[in-house]
Protein backbone atom coordinates (compact mmCIF):
# COMPACT_ATOMS: atom_id res chain seq x y z
CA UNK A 1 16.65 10.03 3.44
CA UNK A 2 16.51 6.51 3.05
CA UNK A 3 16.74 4.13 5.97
CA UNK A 4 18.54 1.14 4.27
CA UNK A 5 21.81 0.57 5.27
CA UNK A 6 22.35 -3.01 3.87
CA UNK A 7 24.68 -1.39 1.20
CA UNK A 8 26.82 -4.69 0.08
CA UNK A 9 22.65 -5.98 -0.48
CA UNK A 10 23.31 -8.90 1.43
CA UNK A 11 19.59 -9.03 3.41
CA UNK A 12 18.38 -11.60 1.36
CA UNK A 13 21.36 -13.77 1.92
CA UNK A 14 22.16 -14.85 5.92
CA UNK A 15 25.43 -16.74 4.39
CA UNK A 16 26.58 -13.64 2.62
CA UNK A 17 26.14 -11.24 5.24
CA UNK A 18 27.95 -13.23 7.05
CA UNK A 19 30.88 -13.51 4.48
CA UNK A 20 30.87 -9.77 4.73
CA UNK A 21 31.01 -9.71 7.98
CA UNK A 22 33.83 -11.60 8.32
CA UNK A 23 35.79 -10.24 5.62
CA UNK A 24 35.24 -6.54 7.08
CA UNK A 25 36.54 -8.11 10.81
CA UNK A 26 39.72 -8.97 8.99
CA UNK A 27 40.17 -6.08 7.47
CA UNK A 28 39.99 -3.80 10.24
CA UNK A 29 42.57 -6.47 11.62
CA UNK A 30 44.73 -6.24 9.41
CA UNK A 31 44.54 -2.18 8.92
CA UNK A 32 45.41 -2.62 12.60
CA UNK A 33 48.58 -4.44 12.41
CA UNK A 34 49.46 -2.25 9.70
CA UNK A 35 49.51 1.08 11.74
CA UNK A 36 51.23 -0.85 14.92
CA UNK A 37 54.14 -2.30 12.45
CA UNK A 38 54.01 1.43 10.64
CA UNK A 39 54.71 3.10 14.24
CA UNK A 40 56.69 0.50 14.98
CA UNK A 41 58.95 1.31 11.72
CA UNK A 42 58.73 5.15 12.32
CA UNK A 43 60.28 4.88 16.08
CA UNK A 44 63.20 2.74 15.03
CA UNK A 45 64.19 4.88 12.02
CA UNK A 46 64.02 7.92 14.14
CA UNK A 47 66.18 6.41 16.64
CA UNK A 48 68.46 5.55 13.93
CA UNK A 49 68.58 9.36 12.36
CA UNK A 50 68.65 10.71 16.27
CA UNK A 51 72.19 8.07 16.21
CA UNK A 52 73.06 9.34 12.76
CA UNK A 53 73.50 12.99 14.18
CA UNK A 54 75.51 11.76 17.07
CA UNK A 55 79.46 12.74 16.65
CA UNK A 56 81.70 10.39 15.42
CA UNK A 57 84.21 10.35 18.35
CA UNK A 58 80.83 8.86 20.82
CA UNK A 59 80.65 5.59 18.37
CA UNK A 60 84.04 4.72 19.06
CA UNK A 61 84.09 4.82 22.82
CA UNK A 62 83.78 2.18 25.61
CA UNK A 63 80.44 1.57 27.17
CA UNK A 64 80.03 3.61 30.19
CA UNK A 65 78.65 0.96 32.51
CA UNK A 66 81.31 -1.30 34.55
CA UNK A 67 80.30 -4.57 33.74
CA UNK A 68 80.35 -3.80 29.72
CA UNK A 69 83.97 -4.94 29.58
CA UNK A 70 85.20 -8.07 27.90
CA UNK A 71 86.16 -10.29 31.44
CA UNK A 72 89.12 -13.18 30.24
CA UNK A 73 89.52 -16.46 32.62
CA UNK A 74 92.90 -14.63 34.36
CA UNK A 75 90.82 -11.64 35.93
CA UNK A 76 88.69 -14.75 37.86
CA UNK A 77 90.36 -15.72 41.34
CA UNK A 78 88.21 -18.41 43.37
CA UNK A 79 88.38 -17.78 46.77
């Protein structure tokens, strides 16, 4: 087995390792993003299927919390 590992052959060349480097760093960045905006994706369209299988009658209906109501200027009394 051979102990080189330089397999892009940039010994010779400080600037080009470095250009390698740096190009590699991004990558891995990027691949990165790409997974956490892939999960991202996958969570939101499963909460949209889980809301797809939902009756219809439960889209239609008020909120259930007390404050979701629409409050006009006549309900208001200042005390």
């Amino acid at each position: 087995m051979s102990d080189n590992h330089d397999y892009l052959g940039t010994s010779d060349n400080p600037k080009l390792r470095l250009s390698a480097d740096v190009l590699m760093l991004m990558l891995k960045g990027a691949s990165y993003a790409a997974i956490f905006c892939l999960a991202l994706w996958f969570i939101l369209a499963a909460i949209h299927w889980v809301g797809l299988l939902l009756p219809e009658d439960s889209r239609f209906r008020p909120d259930p919390t007390p404050f979701s109501f629409h409050m006009n200027d006549q309900q208001n009394t200042i005390v």
